[in-house]
Protein backbone atom coordinates (compact mmCIF):
# COMPACT_ATOMS: atom_id res chain seq x y z
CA UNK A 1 21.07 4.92 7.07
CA UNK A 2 21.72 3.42 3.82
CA UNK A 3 20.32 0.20 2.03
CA UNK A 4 21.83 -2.14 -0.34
CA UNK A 5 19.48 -3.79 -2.87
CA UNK A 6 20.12 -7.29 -2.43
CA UNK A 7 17.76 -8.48 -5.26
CA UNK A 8 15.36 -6.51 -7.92
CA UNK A 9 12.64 -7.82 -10.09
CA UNK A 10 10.16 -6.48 -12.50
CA UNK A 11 6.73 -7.65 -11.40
CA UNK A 12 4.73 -6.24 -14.15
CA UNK A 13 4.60 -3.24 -16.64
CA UNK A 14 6.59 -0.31 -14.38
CA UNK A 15 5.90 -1.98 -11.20
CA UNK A 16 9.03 -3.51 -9.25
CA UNK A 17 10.07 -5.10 -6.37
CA UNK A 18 13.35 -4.80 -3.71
CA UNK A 19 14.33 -6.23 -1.89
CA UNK A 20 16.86 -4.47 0.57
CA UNK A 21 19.01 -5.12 3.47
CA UNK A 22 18.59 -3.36 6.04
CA UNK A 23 18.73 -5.03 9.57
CA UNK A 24 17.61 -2.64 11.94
CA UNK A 25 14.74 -2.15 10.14
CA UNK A 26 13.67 -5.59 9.88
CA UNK A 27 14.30 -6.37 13.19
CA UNK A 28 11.61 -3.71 14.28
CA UNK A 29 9.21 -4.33 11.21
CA UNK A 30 5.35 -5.26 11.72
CA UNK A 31 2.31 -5.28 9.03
CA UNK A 32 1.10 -2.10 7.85
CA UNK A 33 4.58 -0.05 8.51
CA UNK A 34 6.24 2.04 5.77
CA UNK A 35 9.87 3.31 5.27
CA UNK A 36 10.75 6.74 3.60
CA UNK A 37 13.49 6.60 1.57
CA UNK A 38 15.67 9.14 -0.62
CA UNK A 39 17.49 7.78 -3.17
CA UNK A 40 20.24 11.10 -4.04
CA UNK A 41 21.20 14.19 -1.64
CA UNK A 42 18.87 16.53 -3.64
CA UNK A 43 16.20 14.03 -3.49
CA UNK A 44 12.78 14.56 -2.44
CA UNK A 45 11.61 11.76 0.35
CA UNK A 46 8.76 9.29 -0.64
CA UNK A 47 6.94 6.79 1.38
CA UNK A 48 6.96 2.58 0.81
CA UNK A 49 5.05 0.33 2.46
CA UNK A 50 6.86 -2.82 3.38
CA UNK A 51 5.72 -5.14 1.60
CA UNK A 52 7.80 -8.23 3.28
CA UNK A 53 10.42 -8.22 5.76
CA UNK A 54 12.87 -11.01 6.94
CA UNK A 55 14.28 -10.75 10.31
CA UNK A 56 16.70 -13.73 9.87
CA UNK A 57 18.11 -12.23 6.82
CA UNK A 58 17.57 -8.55 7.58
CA UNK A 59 15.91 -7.87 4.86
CA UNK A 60 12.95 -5.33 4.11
CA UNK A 61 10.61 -5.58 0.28
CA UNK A 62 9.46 -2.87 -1.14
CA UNK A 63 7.19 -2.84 -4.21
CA UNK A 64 6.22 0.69 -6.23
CA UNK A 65 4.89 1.50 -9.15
CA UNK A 66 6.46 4.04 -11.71
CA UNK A 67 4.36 7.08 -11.16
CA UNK A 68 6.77 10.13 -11.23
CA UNK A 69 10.38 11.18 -10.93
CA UNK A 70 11.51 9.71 -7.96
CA UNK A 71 10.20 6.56 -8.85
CA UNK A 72 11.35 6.49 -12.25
CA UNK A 73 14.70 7.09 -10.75
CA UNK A 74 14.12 4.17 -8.36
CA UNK A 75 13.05 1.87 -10.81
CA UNK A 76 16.99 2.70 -12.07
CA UNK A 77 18.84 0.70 -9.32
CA UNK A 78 19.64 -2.43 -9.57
CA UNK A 79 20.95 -4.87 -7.50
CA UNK A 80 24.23 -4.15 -5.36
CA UNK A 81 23.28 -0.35 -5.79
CA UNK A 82 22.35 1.51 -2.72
CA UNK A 83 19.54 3.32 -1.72
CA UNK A 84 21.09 6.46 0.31
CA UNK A 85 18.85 7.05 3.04
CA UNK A 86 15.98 4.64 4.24
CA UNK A 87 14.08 5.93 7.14
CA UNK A 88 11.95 3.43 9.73
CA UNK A 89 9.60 1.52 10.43
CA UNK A 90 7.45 4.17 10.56
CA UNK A 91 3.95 4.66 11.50
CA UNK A 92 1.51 2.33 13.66
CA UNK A 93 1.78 -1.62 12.69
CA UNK A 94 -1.99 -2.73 11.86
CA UNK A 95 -4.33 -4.24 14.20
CA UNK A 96 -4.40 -7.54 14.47
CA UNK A 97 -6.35 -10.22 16.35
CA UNK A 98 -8.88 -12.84 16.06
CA UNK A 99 -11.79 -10.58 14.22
CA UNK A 100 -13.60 -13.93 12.67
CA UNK A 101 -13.93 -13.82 8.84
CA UNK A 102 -12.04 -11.01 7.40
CA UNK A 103 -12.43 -9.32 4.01
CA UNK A 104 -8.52 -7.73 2.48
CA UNK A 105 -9.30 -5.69 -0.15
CA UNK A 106 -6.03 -4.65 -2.34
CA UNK A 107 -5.82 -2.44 -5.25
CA UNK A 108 -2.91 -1.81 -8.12
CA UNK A 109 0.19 -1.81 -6.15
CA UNK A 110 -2.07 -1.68 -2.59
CA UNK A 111 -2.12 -5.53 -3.24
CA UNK A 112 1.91 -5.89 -1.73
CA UNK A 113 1.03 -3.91 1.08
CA UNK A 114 -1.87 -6.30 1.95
CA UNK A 115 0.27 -9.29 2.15
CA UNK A 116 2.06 -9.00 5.36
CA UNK A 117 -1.34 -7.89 7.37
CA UNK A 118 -2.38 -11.19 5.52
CA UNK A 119 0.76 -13.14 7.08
CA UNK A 120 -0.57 -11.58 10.20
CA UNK A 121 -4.13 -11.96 10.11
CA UNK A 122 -3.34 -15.92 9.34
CA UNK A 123 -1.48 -16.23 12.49
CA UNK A 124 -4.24 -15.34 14.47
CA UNK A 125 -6.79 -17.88 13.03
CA UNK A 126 -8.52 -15.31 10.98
CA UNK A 127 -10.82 -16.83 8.01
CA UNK A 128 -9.77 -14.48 5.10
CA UNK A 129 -10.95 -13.64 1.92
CA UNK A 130 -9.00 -11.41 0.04
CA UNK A 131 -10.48 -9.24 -2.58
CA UNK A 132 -7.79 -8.43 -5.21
CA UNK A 133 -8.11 -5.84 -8.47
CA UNK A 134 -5.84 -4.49 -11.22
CA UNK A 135 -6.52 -2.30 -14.24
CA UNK A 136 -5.42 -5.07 -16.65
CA UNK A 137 -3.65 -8.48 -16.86
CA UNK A 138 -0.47 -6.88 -17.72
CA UNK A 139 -0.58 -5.57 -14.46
CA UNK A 140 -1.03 -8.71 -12.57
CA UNK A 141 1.27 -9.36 -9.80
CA UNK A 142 1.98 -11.64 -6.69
CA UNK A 143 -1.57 -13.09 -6.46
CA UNK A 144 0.08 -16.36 -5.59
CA UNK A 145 1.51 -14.91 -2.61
CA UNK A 146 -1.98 -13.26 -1.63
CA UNK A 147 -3.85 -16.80 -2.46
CA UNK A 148 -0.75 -18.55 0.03
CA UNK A 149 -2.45 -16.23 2.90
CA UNK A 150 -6.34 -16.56 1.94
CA UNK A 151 -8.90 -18.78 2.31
CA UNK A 152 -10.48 -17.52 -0.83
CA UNK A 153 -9.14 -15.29 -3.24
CA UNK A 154 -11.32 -12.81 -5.91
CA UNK A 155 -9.42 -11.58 -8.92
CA UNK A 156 -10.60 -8.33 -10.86
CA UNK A 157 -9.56 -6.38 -13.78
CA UNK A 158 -11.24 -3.63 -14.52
CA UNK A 159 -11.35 -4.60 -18.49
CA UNK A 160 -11.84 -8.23 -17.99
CA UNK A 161 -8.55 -9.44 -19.67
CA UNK A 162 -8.27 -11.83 -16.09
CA UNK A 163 -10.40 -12.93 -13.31
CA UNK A 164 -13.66 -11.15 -13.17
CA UNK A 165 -14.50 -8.40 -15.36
CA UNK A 166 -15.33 -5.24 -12.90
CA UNK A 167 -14.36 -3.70 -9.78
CA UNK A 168 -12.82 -4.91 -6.05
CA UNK A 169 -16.80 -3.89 -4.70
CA UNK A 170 -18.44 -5.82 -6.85
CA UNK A 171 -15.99 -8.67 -5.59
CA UNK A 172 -17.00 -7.47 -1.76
CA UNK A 173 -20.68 -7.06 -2.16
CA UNK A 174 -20.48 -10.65 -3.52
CA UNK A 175 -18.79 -12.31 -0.34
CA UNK A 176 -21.31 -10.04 1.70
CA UNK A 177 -24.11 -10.86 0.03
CA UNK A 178 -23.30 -14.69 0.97
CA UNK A 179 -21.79 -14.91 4.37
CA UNK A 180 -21.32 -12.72 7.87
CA UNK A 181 -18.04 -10.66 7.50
CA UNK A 182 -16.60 -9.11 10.37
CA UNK A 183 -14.10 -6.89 9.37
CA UNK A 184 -12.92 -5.06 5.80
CA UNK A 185 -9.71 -4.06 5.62
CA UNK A 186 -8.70 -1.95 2.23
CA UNK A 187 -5.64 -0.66 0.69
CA UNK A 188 -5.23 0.56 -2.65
CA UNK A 189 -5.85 4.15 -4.61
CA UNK A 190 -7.92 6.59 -2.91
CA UNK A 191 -10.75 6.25 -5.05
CA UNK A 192 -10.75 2.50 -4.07
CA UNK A 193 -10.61 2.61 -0.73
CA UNK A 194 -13.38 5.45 -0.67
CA UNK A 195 -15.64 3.29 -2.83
CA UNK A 196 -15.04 0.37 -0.79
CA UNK A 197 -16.11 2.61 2.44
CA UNK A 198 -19.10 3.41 0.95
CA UNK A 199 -20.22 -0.55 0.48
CA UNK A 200 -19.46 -1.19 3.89
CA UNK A 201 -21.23 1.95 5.86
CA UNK A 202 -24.08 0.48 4.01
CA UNK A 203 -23.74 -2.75 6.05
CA UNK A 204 -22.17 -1.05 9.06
CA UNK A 205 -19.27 -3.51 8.41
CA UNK A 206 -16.20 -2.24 10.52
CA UNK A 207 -13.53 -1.07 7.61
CA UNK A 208 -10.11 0.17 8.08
CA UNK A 209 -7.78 1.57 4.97
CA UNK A 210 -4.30 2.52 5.32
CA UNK A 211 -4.06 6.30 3.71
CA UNK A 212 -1.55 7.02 0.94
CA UNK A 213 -1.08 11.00 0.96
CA UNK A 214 1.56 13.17 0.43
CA UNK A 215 4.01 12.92 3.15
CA UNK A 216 7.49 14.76 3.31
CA UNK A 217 9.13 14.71 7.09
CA UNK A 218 7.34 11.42 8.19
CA UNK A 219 7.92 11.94 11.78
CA UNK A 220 4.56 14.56 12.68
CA UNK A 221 6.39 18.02 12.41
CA UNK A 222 5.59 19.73 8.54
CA UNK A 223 1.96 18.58 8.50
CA UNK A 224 2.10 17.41 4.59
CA UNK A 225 0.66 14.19 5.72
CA UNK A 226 -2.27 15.99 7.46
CA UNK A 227 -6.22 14.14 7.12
CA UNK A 228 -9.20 14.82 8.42
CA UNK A 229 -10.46 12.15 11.05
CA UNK A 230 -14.05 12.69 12.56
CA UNK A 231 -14.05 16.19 11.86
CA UNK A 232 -9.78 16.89 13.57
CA UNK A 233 -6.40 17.00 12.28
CA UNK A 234 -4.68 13.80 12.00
CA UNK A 235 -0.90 13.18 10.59
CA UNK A 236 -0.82 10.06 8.40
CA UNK A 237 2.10 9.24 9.57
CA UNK A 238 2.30 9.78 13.48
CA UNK A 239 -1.45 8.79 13.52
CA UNK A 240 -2.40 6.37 11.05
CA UNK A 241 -1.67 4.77 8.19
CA UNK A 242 -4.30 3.30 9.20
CA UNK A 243 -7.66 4.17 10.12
CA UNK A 244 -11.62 3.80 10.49
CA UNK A 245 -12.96 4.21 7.05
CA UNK A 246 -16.07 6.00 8.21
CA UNK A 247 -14.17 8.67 9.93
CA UNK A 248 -11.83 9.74 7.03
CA UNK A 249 -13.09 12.98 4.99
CA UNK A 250 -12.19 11.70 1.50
CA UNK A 251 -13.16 14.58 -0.52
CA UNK A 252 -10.29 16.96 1.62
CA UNK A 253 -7.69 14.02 1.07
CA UNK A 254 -8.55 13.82 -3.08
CA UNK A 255 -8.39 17.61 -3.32
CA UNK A 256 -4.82 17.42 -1.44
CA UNK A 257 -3.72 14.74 -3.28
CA UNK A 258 -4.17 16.40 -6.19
CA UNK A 259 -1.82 19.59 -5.37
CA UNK A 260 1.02 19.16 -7.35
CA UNK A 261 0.10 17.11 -10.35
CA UNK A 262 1.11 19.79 -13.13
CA UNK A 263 4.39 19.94 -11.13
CA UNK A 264 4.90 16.29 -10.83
CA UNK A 265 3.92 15.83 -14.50
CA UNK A 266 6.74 18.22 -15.82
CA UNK A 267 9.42 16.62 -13.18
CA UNK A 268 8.56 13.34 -14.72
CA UNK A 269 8.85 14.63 -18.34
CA UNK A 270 11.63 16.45 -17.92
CA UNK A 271 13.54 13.04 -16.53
CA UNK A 272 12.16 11.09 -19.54
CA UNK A 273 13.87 13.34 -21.88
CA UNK A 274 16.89 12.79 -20.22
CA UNK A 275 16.75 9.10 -21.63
């Protein structure tokens, strides 16, 4: 099906949010799910996490980052355009129940995809404190919304120009280091999530972090999507997003992630030149 783009907005430097109508979808919608999406015929398909959804409205947001081709031709739309095919909700919605005091960790654009398992977390009584970290204040984005759904709220940037100077664990070893938490959940760039893992093995603090790799059918059958999971074969998208931190073989998942970088380096350059 396709999606209209009902509204558009430039959060920060080359990171934007839709919003776009699409009712089935938000009818069906829980925290944690994804869409894929193609925006032309010879596109290739890329994954969103949904970021907000709307049932009255039927509406679904979306919020990306400009990172390669097809999201520099995303980033094109505006509002009234239409996105031609929008595939979901797909994958499993997050856990979520009364865990006690739980520590969200969010990363770069990993920070919208937080904020519904917030909305959801809050609903079940959870005490939350949410963890959030950008590369620079330029970058800063919807921490109102995040502080809305926290009890406590830890800003980072990894040069100091807001918050905290330093990184999302130093945030988390803080809160550890000063109260019981019960839970970690993290989403954000690999490297994040990994380091985050290796904070909370330390404590033997359950951790769960919704996996970001490369993903082409969505719906288990080419095995693009495939991780490592306590030693098996797991499809990101049939199987996860999420899953237990200490079970995930980051390593593979970095090396994988890494496969076509050259290629999606040239696809990007090439479209800038178009300009």
């Amino acid at each position: 099906m396709s999606a209209k783009i009902v509204k558009m907005e430039e959060l920060a430097k080359d990171i934007f949010c839709y919003e776009v109508e699409t009712p089935l979808i938000a009818n069906k919608a829980k925290a944690g799910q994804f869409v894929i999406l193609r925006i032309h015929q010879k596109g290739e398909r890329i994954p969103l996490t949904i970021a907000d959804f709307d049932r009255e409205k039927g509406t679904i947001t979306m919020v990306f980052q400009v990172l390669g081709k097809t999201t520099l031709l995303l980033s094109r739309l505006r509002e009234n355009d239409h996105i031609l095919n929008i595939l979901g909700p797909q994958g499993n919605p997050s856990e979520i129940k009364d865990f006690g005091h739980v520590a969200v960790v969010g990363g770069g654009v990993g920070i919208a995809a937080i904020h519904p398992i917030l909305k959801a977390l809050k609903e079940k009584n959870n005490k939350i404190t949410s963890i959030i970290g950008y590369r620079s204040k330029e970058l800063v984005f919807w921490e109102d919304k995040i502080k809305a759904q926290s009890h406590e709220v830890l800003v980072y940037t990894n040069d100091g120009s807001y918050g905290k100077v330093g990184l999302v664990t130093d945030g988390l070893k803080e809160v550890i280091s000063r109260e019981k938490i019960d839970r970690v959940i993290a989403v954000g760039p690999l490297v994040m999530m990994d380091a985050v893992t290796k904070v909370t093995k330390e404590y033997n603090i359950p951790t769960i972090v919704s996996l970001n790799s490369l993903m082409v059918c969505g719906m288990g059958m080419c095995g693009a999507c495939r991780v490592t999971i306590n030693g098996k074969i797991k499809f990101t998208c049939m199987d996860g997003p999420e899953f237990n931190a200490f079970a995930v073989d980051f390593d593979e998942l970095k090396k994988r992630l890494n496969s076509y970088k050259e290629e999606e380096k040239i696809c990007y350059k090439k479209e800038l030149e178009k300009c």
